[in-house]
Each structure stands twice: as C-alpha cells, then as structure tokens.
N, C-alpha and C. Protein backbone atom coordinates (compact mmCIF):
# COMPACT_ATOMS: atom_id res chain seq x y z
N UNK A 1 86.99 98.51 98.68
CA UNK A 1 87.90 97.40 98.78
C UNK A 1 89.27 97.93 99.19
N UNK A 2 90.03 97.30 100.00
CA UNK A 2 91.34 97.91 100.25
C UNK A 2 92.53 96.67 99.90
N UNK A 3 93.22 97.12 99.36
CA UNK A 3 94.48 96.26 98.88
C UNK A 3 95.76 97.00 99.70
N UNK A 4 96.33 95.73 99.64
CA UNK A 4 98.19 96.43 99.77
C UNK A 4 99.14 96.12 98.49
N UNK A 5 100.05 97.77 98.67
CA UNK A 5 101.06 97.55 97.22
C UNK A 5 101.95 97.85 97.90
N UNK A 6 103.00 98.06 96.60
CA UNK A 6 104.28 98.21 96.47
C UNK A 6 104.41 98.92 95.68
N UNK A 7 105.29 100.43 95.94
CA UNK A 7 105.22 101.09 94.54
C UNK A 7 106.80 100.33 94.18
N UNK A 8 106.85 100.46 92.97
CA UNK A 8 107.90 99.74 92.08
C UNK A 8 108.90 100.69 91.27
N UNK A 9 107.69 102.18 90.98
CA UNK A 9 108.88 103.31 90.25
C UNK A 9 107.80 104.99 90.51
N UNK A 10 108.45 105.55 90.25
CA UNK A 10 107.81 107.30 90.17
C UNK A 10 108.42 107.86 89.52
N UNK A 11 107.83 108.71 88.81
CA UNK A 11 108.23 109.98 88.13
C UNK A 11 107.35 110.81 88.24
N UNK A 12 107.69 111.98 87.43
CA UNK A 12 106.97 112.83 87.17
C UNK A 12 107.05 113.36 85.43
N UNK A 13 105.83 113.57 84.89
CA UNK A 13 106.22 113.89 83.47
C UNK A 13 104.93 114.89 83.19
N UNK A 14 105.37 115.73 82.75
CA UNK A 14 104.52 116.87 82.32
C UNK A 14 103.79 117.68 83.83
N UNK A 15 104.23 117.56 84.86
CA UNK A 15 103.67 117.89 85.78
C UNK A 15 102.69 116.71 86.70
N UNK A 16 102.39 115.77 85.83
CA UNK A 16 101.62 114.63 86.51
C UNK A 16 102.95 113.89 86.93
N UNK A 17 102.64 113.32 88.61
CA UNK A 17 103.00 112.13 89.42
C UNK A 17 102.62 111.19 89.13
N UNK A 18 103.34 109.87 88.24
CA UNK A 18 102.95 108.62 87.93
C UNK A 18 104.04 107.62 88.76
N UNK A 19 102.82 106.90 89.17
CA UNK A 19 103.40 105.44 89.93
C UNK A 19 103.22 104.22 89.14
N UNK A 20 104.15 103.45 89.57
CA UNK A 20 104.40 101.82 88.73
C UNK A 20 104.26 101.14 90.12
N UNK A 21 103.19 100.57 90.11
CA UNK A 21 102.91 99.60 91.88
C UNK A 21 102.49 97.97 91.50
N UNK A 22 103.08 97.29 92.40
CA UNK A 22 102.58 95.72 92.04
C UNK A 22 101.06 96.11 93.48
N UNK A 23 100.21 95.62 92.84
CA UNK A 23 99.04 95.67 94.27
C UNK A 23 98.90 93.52 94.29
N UNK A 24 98.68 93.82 95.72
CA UNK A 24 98.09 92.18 96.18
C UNK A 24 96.79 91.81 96.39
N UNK A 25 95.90 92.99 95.77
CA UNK A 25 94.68 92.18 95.40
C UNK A 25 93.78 92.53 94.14
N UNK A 26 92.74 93.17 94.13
CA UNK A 26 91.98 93.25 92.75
C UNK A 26 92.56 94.12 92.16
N UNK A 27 92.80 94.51 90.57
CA UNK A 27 93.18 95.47 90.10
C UNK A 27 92.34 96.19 89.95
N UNK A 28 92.24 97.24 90.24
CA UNK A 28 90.75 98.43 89.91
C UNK A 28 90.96 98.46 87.96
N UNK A 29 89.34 98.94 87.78
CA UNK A 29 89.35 99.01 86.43
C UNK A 29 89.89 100.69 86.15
N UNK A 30 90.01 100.49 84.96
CA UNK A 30 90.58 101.89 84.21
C UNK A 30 89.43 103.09 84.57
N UNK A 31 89.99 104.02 85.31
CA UNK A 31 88.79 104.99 85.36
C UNK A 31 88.85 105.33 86.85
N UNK A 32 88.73 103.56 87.51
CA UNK A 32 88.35 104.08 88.99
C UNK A 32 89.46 105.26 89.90
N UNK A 33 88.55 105.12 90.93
CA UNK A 33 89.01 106.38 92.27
C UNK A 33 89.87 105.37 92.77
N UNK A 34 91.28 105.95 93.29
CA UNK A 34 91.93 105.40 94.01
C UNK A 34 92.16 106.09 95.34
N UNK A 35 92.60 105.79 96.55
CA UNK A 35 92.45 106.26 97.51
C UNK A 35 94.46 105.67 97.73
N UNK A 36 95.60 106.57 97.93
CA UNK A 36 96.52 106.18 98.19
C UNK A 36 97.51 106.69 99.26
N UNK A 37 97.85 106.05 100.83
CA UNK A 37 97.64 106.55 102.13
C UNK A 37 99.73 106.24 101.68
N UNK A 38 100.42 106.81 102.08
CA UNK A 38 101.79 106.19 102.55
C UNK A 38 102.47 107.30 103.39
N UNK A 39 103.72 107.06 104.03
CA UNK A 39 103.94 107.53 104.83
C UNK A 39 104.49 106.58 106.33
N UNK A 40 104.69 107.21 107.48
CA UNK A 40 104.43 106.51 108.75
C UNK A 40 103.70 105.64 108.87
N UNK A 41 104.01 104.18 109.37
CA UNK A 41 102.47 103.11 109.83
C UNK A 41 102.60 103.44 111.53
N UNK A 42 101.62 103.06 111.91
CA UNK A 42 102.19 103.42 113.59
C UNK A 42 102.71 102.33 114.01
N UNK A 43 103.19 102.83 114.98
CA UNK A 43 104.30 103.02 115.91
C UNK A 43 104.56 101.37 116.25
N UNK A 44 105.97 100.65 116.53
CA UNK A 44 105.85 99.40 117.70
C UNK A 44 105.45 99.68 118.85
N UNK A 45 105.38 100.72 119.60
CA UNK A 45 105.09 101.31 120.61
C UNK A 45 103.59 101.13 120.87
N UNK A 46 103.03 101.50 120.03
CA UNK A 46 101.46 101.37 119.61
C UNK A 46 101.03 100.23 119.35
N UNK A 47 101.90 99.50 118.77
CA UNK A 47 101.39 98.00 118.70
C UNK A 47 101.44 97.02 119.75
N UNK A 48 102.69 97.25 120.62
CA UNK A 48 102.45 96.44 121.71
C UNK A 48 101.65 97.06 122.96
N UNK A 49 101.68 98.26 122.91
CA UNK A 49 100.21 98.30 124.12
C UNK A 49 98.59 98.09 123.48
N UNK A 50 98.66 97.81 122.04
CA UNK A 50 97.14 97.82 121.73
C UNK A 50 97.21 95.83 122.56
N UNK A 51 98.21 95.13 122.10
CA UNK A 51 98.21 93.79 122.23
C UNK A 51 98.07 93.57 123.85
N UNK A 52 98.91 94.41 124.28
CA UNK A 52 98.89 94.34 125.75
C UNK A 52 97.49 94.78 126.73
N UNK A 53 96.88 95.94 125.85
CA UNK A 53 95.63 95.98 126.57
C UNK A 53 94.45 95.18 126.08
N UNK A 54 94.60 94.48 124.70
CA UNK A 54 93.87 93.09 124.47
C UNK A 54 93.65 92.02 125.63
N UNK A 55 95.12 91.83 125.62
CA UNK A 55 95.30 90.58 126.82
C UNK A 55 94.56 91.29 128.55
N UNK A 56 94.70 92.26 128.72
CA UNK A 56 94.52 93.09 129.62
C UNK A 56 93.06 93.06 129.96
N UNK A 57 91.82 93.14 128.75
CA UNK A 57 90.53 93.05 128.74
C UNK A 57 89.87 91.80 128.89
N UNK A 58 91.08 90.95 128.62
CA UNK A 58 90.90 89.45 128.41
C UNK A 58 90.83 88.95 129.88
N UNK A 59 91.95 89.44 130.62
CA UNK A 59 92.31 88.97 131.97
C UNK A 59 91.55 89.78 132.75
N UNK A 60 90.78 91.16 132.72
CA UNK A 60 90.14 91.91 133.45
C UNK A 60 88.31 91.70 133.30
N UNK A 61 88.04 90.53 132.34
CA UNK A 61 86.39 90.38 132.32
C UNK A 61 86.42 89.69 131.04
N UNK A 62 86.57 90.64 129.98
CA UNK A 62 86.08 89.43 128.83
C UNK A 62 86.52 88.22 128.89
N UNK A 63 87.45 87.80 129.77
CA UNK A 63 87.04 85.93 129.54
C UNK A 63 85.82 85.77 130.22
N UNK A 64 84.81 86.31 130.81
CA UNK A 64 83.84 85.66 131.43
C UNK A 64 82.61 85.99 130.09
N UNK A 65 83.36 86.88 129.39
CA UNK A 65 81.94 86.83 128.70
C UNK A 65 82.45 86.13 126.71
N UNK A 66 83.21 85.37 127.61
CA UNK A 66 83.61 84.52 126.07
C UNK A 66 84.92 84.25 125.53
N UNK A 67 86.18 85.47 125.85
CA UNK A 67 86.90 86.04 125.24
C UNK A 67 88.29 85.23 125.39
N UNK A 68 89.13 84.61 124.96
CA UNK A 68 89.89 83.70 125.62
C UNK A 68 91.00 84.05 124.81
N UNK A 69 91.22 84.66 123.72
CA UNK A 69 92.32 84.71 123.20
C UNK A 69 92.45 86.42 122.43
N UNK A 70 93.66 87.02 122.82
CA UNK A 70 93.93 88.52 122.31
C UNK A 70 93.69 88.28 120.53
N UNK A 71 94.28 87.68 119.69
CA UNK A 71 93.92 87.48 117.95
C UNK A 71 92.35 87.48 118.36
N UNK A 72 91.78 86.77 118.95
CA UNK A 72 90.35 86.19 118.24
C UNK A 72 89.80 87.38 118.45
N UNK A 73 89.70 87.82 119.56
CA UNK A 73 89.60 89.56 120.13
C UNK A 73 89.68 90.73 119.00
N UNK A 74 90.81 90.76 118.83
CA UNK A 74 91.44 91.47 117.32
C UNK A 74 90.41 91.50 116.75
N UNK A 75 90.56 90.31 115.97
CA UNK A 75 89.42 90.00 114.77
C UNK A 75 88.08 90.04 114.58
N UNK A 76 87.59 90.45 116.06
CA UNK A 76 86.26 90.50 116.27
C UNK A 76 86.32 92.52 116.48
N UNK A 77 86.95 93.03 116.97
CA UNK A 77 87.40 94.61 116.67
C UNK A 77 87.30 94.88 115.32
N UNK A 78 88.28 94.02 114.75
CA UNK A 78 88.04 94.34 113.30
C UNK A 78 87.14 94.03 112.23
N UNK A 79 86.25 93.19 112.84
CA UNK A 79 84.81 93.10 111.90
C UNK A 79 84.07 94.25 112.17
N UNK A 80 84.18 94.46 113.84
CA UNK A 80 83.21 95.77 114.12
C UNK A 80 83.21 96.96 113.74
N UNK A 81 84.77 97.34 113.62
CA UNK A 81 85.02 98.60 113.28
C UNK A 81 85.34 99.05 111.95
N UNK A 82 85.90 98.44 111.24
CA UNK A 82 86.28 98.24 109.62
C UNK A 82 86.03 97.63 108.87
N UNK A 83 85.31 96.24 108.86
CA UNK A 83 84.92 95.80 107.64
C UNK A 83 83.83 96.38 106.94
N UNK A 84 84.18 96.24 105.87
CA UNK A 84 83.18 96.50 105.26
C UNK A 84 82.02 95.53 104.59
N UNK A 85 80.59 95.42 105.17
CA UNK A 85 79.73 94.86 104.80
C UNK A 85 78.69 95.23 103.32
N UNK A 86 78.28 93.91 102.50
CA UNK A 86 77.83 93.76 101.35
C UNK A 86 76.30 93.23 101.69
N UNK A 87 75.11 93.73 101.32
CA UNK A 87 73.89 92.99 101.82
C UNK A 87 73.40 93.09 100.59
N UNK A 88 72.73 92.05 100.53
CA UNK A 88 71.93 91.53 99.09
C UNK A 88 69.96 91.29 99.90
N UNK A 89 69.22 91.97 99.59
CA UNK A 89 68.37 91.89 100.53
C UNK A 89 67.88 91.59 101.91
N UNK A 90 68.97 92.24 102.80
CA UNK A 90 68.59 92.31 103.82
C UNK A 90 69.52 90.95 103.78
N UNK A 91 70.01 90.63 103.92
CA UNK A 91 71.16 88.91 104.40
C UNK A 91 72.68 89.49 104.09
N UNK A 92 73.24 89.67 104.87
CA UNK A 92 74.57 89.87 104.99
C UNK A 92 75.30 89.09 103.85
N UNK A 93 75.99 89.46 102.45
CA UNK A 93 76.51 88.67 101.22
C UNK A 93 77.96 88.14 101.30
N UNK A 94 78.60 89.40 102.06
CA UNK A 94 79.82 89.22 101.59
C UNK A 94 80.81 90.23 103.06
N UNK A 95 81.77 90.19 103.12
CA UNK A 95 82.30 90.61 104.64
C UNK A 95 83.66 91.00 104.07
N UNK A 96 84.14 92.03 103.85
CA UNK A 96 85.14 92.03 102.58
C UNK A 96 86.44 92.36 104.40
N UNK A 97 87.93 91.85 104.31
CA UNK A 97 88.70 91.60 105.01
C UNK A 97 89.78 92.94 105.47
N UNK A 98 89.20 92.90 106.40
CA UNK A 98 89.62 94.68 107.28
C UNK A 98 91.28 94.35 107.79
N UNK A 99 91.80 95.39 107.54
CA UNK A 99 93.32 95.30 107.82
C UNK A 99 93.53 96.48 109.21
N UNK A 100 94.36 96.70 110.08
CA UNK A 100 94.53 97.43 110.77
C UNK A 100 96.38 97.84 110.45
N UNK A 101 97.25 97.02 109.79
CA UNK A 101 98.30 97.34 109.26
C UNK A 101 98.59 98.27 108.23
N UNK A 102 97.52 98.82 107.71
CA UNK A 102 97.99 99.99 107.28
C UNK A 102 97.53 101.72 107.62
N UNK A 103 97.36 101.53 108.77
CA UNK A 103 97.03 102.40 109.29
C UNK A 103 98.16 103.53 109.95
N UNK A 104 97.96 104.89 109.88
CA UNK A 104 99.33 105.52 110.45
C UNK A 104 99.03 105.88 111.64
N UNK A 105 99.95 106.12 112.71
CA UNK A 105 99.81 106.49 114.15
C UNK A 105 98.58 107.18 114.40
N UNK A 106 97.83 108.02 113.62
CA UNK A 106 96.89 109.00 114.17
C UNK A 106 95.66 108.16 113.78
N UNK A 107 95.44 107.13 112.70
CA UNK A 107 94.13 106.66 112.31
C UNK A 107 94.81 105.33 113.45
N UNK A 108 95.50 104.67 113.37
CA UNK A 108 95.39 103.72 115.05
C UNK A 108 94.86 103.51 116.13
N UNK A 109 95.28 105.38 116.54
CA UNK A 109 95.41 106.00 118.03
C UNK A 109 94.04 106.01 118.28
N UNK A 110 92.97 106.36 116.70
CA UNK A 110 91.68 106.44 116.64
C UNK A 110 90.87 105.25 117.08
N UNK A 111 91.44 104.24 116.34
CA UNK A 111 90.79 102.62 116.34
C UNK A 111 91.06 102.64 117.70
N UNK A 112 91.92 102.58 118.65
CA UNK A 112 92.26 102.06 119.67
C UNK A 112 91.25 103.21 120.56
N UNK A 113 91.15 104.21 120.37
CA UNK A 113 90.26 105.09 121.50
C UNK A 113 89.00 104.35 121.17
N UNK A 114 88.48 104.44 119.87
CA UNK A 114 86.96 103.30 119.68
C UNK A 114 86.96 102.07 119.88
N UNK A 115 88.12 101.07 120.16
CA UNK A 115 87.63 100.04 121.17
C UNK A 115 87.68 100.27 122.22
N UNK A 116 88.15 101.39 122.96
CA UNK A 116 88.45 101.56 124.51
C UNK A 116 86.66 102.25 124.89
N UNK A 117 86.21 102.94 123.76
CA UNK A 117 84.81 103.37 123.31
C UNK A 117 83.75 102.12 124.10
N UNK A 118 84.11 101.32 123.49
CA UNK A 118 83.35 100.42 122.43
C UNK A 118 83.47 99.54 123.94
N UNK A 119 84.27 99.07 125.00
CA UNK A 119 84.68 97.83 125.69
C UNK A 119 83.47 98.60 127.08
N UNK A 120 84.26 100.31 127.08
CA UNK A 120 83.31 100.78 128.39
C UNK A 120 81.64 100.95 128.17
N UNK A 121 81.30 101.32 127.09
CA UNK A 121 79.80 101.87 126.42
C UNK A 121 78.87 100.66 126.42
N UNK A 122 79.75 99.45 125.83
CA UNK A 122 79.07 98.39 125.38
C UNK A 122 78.73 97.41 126.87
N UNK A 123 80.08 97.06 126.68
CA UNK A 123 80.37 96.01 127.62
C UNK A 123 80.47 95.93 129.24
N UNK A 124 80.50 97.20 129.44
CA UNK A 124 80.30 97.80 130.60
C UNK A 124 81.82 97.76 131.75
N UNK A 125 82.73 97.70 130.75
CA UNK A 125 84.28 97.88 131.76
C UNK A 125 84.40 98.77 132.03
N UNK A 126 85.52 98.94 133.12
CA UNK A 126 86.01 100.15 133.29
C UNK A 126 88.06 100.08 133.14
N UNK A 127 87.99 100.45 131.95
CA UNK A 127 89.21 100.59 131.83
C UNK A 127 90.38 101.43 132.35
N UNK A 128 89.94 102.52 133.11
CA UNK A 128 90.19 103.24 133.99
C UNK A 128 91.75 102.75 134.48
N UNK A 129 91.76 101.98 135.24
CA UNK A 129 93.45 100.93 135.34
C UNK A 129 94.05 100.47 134.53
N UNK A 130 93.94 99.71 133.56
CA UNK A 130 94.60 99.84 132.74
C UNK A 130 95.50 100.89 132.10
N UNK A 131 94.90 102.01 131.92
CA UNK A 131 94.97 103.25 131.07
C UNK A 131 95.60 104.14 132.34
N UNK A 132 95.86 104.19 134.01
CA UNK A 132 96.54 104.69 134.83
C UNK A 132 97.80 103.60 135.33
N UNK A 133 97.64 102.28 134.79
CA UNK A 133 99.24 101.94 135.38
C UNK A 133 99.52 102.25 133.70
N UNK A 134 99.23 102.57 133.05
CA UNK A 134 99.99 102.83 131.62
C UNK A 134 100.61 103.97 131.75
N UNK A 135 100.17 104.82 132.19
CA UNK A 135 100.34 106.44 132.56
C UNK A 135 101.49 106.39 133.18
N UNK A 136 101.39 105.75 134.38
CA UNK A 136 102.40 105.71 135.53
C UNK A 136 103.51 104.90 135.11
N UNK A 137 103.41 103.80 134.36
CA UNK A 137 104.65 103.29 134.11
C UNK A 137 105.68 103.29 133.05
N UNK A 138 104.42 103.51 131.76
CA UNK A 138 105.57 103.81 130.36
C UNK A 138 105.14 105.42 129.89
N UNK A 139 104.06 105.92 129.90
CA UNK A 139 104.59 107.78 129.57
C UNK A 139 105.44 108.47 130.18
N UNK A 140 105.73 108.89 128.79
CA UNK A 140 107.12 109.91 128.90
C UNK A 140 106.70 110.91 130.04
C-alpha cells in the first residue's frame, strides 16, 4: 500500500532516528515494515515533457486506437505499470491507487523509459521523432 505524509518532527534519541508524521491514508499496524523515500521529486522539467510526449502519442496514433485525452492516457500507464493488483481466485478484487508523484527524478526517468518501452514493443510506434526534435530543441 503506498500513502503520502508529512513528517511533523525528528529527533534523534539514544542513537535511534524518530519521526512524528501525519500520513493520508491507512495507518500501518505496530510492527509493520515501512518503506520511507524523501528527498528530490522529479523535476518540472520532467513533468512537462512526460505531458508533452502524452499529448504527442495522442496526436501521433493513439487517437486511432482509442486514446483521446493525455490524463486518461496517464491513468491507463499507471494501472499498467504500478498498481498494485489483489486477486481473490483468479477475479481481479481490488486495484489499490498508483501515484507517480512521489517518485524522484531517477525512478520517473524509469517510468517514462517503460512507457516509451511499452508504446514501441506493444503498440507498435515509433517514437523515434519525438525523442529527436526533443534532442534538437530543449537538450542542453
């Protein structure tokens, strides 16, 4: 399950790092594993060419094979690549809600190479242009 917090306080006492965090979704029970990422989120930079080459796939083929809007797009990336699925004999139970906002520049850069994966392997694009007027017009 993945939640988002807020840490609220830190210390340190006896050598242990203790955090005081409000979280916005389940509270784990006493005991559990926590997994806690902070730091850099990536980049605006990163965010508007992931949006821009959304719209980009949109206007270069996937509207013919359905695709009409960059969010709905998104959200269909993000079932594929991150959610996490619950099956109760074989029937899909539960679809627990994949975030891509907390991700830092290098786990992004990742998501975004596996839909660029995922658009040529699957779907049969060639993103190839996209990814050379990008080159040519905004790298450093």
């Amino acid at each position: 399950m993945n939640v988002k917090g807020k840490v609220l306080a830190t210390k340190i006492v006896d050598g242990k790092m203790l955090m005081k965090c409000q979280l916005d979704g389940k509270l784990p029970k006493v005991g559990d594993h926590i997994t806690v990422k902070f730091g850099k989120i990536r980049s605006l930079s990163q965010n508007s060419l992931y949006w821009v080459f959304l719209q980009w796939l949109i206007d270069n083929g996937l509207r013919d094979m359905g695709h009409f809007d960059a969010m709905a797009l998104h959200m269909d990336f993000k079932a594929y690549f991150l959610s996490e699925k619950n099956f109760d004999r074989g029937q899909i139970k539960a679809i627990e809600e994949a975030t891509t906002t907390t991700m830092d520049k290098l786990e992004f850069g990742q998501y975004m190479d596996s839909v660029n994966q995922l658009v040529i392997e699957s779907l049969g694009m060639d993103t190839s242009p996209f990814w050379a007027t990008h080159e040519r017009d905004y790298a450093n």
